[in-house]
C-alpha atoms as a PDB file:
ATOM      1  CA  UNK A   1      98.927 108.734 106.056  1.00  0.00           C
ATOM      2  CA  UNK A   2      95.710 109.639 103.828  1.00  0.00           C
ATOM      3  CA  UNK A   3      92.552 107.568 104.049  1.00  0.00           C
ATOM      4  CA  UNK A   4      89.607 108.060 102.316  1.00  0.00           C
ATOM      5  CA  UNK A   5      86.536 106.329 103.461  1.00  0.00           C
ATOM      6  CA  UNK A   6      86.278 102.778 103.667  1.00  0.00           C
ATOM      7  CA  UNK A   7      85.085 101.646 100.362  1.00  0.00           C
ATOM      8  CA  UNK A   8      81.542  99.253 100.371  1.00  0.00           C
ATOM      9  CA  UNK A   9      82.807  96.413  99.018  1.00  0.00           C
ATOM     10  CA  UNK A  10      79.949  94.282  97.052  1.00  0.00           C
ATOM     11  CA  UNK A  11      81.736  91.873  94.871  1.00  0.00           C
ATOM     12  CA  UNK A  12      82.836  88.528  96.000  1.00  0.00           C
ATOM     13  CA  UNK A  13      86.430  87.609  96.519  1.00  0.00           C
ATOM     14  CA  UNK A  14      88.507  84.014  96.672  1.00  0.00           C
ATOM     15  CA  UNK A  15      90.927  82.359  98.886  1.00  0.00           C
ATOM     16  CA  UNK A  16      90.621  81.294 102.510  1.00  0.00           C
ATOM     17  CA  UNK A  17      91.900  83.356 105.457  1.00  0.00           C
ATOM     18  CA  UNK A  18      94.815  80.666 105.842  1.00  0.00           C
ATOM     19  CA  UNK A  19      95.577  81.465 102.054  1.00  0.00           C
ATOM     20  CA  UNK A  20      95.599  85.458 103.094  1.00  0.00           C
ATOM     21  CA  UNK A  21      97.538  84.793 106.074  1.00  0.00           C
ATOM     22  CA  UNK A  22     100.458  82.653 104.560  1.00  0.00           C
ATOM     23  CA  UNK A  23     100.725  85.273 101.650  1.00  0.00           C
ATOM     24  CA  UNK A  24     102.069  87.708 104.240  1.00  0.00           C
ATOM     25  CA  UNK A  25     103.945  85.589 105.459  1.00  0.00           C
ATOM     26  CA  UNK A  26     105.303  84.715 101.756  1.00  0.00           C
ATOM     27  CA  UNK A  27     105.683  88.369 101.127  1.00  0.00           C
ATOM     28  CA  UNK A  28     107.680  88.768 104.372  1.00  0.00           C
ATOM     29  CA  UNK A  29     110.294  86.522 103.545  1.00  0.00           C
ATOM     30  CA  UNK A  30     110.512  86.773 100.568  1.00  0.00           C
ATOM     31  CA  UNK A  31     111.133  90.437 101.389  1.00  0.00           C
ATOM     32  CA  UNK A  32     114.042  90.011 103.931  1.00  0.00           C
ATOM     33  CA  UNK A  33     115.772  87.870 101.217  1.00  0.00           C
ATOM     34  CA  UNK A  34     115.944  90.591  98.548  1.00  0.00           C
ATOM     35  CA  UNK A  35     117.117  93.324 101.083  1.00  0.00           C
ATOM     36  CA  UNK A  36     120.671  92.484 100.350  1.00  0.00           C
ATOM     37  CA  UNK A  37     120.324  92.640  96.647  1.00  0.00           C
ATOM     38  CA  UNK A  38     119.109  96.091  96.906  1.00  0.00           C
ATOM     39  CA  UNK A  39     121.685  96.777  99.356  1.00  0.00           C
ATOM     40  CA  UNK A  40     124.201  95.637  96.074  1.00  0.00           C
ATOM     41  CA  UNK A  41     122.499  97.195  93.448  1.00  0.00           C
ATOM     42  CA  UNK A  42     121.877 100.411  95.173  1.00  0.00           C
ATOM     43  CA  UNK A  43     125.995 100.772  96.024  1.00  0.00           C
ATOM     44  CA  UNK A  44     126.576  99.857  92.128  1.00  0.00           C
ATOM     45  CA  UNK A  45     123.765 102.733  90.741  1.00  0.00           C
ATOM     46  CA  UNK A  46     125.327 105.373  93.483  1.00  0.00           C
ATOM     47  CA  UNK A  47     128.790 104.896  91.671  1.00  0.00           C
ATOM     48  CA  UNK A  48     127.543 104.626  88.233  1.00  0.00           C
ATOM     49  CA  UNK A  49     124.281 107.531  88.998  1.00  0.00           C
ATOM     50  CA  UNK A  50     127.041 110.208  88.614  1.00  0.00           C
ATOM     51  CA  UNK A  51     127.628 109.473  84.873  1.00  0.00           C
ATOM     52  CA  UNK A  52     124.683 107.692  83.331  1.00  0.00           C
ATOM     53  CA  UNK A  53     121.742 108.596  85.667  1.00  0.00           C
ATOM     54  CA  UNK A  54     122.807 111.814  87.393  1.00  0.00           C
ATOM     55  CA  UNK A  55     120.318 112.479  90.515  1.00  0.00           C
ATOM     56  CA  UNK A  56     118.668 110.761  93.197  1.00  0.00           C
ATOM     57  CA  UNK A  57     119.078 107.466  93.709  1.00  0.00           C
ATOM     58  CA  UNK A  58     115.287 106.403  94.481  1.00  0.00           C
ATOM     59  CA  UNK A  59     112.222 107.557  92.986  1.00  0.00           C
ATOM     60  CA  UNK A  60     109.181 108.484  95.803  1.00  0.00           C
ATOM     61  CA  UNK A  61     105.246 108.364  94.345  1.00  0.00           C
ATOM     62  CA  UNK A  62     102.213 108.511  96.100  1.00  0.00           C
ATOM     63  CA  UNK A  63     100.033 105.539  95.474  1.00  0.00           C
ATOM     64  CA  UNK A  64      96.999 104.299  95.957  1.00  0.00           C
ATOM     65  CA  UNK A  65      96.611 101.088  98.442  1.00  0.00           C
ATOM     66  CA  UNK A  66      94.468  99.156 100.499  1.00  0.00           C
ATOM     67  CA  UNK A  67      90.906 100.601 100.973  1.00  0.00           C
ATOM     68  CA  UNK A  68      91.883 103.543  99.137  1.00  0.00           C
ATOM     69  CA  UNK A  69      94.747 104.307 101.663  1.00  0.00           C
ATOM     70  CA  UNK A  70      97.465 106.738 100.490  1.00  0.00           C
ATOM     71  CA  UNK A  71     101.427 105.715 100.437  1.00  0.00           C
ATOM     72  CA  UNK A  72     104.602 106.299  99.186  1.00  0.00           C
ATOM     73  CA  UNK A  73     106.092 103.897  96.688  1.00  0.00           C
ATOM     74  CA  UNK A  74     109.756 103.452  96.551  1.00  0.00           C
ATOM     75  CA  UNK A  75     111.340 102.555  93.632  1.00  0.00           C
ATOM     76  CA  UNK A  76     114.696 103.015  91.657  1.00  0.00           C
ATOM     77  CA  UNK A  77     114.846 106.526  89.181  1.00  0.00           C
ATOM     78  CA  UNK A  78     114.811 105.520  85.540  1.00  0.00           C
ATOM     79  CA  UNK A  79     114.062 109.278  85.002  1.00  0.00           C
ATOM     80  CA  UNK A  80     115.668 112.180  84.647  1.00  0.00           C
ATOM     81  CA  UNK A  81     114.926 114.498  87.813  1.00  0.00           C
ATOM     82  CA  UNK A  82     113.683 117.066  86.020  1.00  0.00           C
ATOM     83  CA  UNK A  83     111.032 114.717  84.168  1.00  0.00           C
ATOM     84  CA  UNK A  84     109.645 112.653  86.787  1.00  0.00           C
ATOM     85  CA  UNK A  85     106.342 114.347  87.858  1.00  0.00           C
ATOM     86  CA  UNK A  86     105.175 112.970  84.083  1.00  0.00           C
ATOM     87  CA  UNK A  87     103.686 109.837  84.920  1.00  0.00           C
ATOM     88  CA  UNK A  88     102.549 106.567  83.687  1.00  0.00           C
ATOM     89  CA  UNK A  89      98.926 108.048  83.103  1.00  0.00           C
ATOM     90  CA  UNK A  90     100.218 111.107  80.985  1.00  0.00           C
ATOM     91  CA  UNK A  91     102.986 110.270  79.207  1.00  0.00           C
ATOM     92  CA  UNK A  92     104.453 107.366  76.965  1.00  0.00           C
ATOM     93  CA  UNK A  93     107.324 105.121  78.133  1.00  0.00           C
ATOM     94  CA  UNK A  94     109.703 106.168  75.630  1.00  0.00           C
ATOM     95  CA  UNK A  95     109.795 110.092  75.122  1.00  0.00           C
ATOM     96  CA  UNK A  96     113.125 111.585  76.291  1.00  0.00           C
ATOM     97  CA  UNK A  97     113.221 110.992  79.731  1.00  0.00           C
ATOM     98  CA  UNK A  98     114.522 107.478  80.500  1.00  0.00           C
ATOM     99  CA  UNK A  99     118.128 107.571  81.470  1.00  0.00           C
ATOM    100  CA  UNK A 100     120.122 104.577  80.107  1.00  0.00           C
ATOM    101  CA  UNK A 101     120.941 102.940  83.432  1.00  0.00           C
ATOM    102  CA  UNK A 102     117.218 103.881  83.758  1.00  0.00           C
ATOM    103  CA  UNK A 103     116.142 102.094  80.073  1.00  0.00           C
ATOM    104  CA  UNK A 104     117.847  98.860  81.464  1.00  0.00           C
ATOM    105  CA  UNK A 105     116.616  99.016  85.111  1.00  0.00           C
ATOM    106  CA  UNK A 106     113.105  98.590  83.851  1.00  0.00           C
ATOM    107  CA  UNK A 107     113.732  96.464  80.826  1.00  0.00           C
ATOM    108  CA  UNK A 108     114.896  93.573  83.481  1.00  0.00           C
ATOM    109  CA  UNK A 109     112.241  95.274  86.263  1.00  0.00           C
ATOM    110  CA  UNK A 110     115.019  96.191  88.860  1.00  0.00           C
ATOM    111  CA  UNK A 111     113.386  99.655  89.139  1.00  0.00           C
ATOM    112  CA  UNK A 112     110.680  97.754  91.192  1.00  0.00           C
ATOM    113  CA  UNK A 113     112.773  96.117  93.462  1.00  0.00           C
ATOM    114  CA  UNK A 114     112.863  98.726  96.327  1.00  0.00           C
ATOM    115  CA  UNK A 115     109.561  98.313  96.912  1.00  0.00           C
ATOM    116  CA  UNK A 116     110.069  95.226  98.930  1.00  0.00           C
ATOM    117  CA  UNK A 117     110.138  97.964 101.342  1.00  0.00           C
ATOM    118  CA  UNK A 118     107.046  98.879 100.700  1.00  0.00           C
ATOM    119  CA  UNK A 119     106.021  95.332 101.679  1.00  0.00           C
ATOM    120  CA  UNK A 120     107.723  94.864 104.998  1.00  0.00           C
ATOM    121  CA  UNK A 121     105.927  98.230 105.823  1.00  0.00           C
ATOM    122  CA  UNK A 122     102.425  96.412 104.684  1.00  0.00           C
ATOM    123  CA  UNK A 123     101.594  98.879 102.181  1.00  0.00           C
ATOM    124  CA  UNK A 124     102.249  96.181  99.555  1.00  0.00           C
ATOM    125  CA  UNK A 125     102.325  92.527  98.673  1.00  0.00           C
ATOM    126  CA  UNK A 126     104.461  90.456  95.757  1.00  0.00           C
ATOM    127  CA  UNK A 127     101.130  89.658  93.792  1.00  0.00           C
ATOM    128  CA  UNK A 128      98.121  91.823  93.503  1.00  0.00           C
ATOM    129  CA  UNK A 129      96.588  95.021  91.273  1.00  0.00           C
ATOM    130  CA  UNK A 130      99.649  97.225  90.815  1.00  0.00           C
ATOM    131  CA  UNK A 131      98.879 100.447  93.026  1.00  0.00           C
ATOM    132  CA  UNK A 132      98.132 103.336  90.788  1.00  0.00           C
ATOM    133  CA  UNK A 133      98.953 106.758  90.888  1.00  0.00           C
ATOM    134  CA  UNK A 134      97.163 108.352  93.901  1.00  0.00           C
ATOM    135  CA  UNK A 135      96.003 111.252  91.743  1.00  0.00           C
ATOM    136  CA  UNK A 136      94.278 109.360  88.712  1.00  0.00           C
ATOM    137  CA  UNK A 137      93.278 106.415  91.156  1.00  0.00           C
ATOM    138  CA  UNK A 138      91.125 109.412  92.848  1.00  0.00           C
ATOM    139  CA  UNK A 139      89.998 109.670  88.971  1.00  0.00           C
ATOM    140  CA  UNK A 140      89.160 106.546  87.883  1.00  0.00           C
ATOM    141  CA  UNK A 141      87.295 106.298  91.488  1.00  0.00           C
ATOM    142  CA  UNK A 142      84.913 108.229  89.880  1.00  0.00           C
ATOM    143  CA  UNK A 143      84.153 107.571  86.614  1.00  0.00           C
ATOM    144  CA  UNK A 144      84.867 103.481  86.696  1.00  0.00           C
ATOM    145  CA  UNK A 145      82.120 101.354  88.546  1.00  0.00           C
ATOM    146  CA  UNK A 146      83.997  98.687  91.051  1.00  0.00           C
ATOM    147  CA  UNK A 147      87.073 100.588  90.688  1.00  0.00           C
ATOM    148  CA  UNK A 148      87.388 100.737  94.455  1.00  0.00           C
ATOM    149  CA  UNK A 149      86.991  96.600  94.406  1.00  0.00           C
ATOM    150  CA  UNK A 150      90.492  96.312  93.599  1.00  0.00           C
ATOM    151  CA  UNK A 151      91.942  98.046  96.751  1.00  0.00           C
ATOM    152  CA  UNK A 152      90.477  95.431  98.531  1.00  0.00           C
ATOM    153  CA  UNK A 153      93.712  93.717  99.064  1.00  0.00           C
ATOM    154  CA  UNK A 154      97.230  95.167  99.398  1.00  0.00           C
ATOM    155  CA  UNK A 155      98.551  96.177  96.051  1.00  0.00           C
ATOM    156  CA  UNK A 156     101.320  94.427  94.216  1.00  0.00           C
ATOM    157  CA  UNK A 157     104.688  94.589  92.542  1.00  0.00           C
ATOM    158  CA  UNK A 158     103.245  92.360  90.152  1.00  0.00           C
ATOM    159  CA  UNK A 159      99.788  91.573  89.238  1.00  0.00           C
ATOM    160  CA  UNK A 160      97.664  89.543  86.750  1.00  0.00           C
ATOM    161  CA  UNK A 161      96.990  92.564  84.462  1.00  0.00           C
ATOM    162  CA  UNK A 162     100.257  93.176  84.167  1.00  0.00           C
ATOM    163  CA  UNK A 163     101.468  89.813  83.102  1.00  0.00           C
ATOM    164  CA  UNK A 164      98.719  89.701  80.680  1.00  0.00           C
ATOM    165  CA  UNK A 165      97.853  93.208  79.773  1.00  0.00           C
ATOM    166  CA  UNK A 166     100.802  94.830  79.959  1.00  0.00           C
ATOM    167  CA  UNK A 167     101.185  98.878  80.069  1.00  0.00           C
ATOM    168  CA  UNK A 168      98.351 100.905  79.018  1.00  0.00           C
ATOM    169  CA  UNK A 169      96.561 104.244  78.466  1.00  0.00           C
ATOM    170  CA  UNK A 170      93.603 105.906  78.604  1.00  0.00           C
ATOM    171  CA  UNK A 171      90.229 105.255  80.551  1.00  0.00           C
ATOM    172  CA  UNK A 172      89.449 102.580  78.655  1.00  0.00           C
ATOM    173  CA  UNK A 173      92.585 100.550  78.820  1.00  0.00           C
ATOM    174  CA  UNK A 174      92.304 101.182  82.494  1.00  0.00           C
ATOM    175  CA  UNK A 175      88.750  99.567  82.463  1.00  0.00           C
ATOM    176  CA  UNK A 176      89.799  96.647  80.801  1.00  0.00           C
ATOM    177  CA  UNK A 177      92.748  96.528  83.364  1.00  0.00           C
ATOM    178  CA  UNK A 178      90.482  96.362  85.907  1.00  0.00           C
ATOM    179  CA  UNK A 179      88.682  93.123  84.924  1.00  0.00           C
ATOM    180  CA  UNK A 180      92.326  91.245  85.056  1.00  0.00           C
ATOM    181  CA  UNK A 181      92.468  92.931  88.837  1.00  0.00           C
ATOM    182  CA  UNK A 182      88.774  92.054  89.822  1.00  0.00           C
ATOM    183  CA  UNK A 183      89.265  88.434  88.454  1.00  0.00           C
ATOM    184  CA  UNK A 184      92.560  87.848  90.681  1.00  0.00           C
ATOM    185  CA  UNK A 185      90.103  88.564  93.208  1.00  0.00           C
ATOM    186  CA  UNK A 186      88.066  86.730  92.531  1.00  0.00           C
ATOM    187  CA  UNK A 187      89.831  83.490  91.645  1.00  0.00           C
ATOM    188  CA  UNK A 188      92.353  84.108  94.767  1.00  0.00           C
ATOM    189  CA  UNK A 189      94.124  80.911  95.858  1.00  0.00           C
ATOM    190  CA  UNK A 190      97.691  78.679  95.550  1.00  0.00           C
ATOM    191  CA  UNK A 191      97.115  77.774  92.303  1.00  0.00           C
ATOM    192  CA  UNK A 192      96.375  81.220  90.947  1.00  0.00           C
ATOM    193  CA  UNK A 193      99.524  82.657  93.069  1.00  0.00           C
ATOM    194  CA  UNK A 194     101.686  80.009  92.013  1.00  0.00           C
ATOM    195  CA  UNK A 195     100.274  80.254  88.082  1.00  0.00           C
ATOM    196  CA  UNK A 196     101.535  84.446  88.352  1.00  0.00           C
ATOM    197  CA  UNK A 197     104.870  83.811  89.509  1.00  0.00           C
ATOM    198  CA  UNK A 198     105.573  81.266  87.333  1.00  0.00           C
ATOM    199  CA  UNK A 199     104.266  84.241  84.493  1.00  0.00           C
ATOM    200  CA  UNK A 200     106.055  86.916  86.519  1.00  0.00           C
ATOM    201  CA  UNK A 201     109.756  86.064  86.676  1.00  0.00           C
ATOM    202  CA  UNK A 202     108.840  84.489  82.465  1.00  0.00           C
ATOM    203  CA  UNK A 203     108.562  87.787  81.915  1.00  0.00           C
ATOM    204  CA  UNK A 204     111.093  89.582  83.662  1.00  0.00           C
ATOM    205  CA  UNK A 205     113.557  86.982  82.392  1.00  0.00           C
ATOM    206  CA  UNK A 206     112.425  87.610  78.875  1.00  0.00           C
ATOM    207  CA  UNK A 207     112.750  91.473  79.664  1.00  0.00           C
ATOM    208  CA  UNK A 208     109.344  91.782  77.888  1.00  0.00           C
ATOM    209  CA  UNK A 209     108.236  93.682  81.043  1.00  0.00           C
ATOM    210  CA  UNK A 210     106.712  96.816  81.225  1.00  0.00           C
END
């Protein structure tokens, strides 16, 4: 696995080691419970893949995690094959290249759900700053002040920027993105955690996610 150097953190960041501690624990669980609905919904896609999403079943990125650490995310394809190196940072949601099973997979977030794996291998948590494409992550490094701040922590499937902020473009957008990730740092706790999954699963249920 790729690691850059260990960033030097300098900004201050909430919650109490027990907090960090039983949020692994949380994430563990929580993990082990939603194996099985995979296991379903993976057996369902590889029957209906053939028609309405023809190619691999799973979708492999590498991301950008904890202290800058490379890893592959896991997720199901919405895309077809031949489209897929066009990412997030370079191309809209909507231009010829979602499949329909895809369009519906991450209109209800299901897409995401594989990445549970990613959490029982510790490369991710449930809550935190959504890991970003390892290529522009090594961008915005760069040319964003405190961007490293926000690999602090393990990345997650869902975070407080995107709950609130929702998908976005541009260097800009990503800066702004960044203040929702540095403030779930730095307001870390229950209440906070409790507060985002509360917002998370309003917003998958209202399948306003993106």
């Amino acid at each position: 696995m790729e690691v850059l150097p260990t960033p030097d953190y300098k900004l201050p960041i909430g919650g109490t080691p027990l907090f960090w501690a039983g949020k692994r624990v949380f994430d563990i669980v929580f993990a082990i419970l939603v194996v099985p609905l995979i296991t379903i919904l993976g057996i369902g896609l590889l029957i209906l893949n053939p028609i309405y999403n023809r190619g691999p079943l799973f979708y492999l990125q590498k991301r950008m995690g904890r202290d800058n650490s490379a890893f592959t995310a896991i997720k199901f394809r919405t895309m077809l094959p031949v489209n897929q190196e066009r990412t997030q940072a370079d191309a809209p949601l909507e231009v010829d290249r979602i499949t329909p099973i895809g369009r519906w997979l991450r209109k209800t977030r299901f897409d995401e759900l594989p990445q549970v794996l990613n959490i029982l291998a510790g490369h991710m948590s449930l809550l935190g700053p959504r890991p970003e494409v390892y290529v522009h992550a090594l961008e915005w490094l760069e040319k964003i002040p405190n961007y490293a701040e926000r690999h602090r922590v393990r990345p997650g499937m869902s975070g407080l920027a995107q709950v609130r902020q929702g998908y976005v473009l541009g260097q800009e957008a990503i800066t702004e993105k960044l203040d929702y990730d540095l403030a779930y740092l730095h307001d870390a706790g229950l209440r906070q955690e409790l507060q985002l999954l509360k917002e998370t699963f309003t917003t998958v249920a209202s399948g306003d996610g993106h």
